[in-house]
Protein backbone atom coordinates (compact mmCIF):
# COMPACT_ATOMS: atom_id res chain seq x y z
CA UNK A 1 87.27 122.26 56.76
CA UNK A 2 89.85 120.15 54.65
CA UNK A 3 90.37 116.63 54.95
CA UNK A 4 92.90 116.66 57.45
CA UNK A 5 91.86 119.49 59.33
CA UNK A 6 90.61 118.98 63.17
CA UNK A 7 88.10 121.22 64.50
CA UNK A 8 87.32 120.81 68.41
CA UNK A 9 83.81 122.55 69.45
CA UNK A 10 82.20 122.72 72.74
CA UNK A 11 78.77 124.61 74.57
CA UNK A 12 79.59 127.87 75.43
CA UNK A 13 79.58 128.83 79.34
CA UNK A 14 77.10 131.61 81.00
CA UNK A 15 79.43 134.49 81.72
CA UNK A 16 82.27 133.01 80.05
CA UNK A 17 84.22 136.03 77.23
CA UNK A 18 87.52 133.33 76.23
CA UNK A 19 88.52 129.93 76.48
CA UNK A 20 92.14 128.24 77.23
CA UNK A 21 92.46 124.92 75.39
CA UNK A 22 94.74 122.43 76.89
CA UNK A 23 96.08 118.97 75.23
CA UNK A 24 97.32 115.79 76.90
CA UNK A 25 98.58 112.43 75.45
CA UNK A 26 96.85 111.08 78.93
CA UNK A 27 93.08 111.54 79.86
CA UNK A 28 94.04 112.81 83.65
CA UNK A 29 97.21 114.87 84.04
CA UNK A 30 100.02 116.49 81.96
CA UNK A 31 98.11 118.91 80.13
CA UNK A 32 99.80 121.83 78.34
CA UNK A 33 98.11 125.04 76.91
CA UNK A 34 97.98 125.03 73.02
CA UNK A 35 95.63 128.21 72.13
CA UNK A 36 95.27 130.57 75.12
CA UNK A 37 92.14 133.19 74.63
CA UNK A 38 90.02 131.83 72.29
CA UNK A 39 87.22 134.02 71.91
CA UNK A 40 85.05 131.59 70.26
CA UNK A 41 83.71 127.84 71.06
CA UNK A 42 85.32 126.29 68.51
CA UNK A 43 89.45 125.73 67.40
CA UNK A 44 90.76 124.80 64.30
CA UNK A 45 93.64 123.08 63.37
CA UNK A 46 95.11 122.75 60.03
CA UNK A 47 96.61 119.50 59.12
CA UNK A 48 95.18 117.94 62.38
CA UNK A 49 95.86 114.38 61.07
CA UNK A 50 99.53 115.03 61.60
CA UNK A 51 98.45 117.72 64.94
CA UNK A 52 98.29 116.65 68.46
CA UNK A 53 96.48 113.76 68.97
CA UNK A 54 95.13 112.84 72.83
CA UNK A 55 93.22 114.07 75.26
CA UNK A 56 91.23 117.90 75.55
CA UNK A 57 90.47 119.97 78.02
CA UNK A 58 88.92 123.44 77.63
CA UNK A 59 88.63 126.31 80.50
CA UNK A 60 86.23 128.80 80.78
CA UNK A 61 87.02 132.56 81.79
CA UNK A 62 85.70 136.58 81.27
CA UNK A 63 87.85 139.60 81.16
CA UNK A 64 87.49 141.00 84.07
């Protein structure tokens, strides 16, 4: 990871195959999907000091 890179992690979830991550500019509504899928528990963005800055929010879900 560069300098200016922003790497979100979080636990993984029993059960759980992908993750949605969402991103807000407000800590309690107005979120909006950014990487849908993510088969890992981590996301990278490249050049995060100029990337969204705000508010998270990661969702759990399997494949079936």
């Amino acid at each position: 990871m560069l300098g200016d890179d922003l790497q979100i992690g979080w636990d993984s979830v029993p059960g759980a195959e992908r993750y949605n991550l969402f991103h807000s500019p407000d800590p309690l509504s107005g979120f909006t999907l950014l990487q849908a899928n993510i088969g890992s528990t981590s996301w990278l963005h490249l050049g995060g000091a100029s990337g969204p800055r705000g508010f998270y929010r990661v969702t759990a879900h399997d494949d079936r």
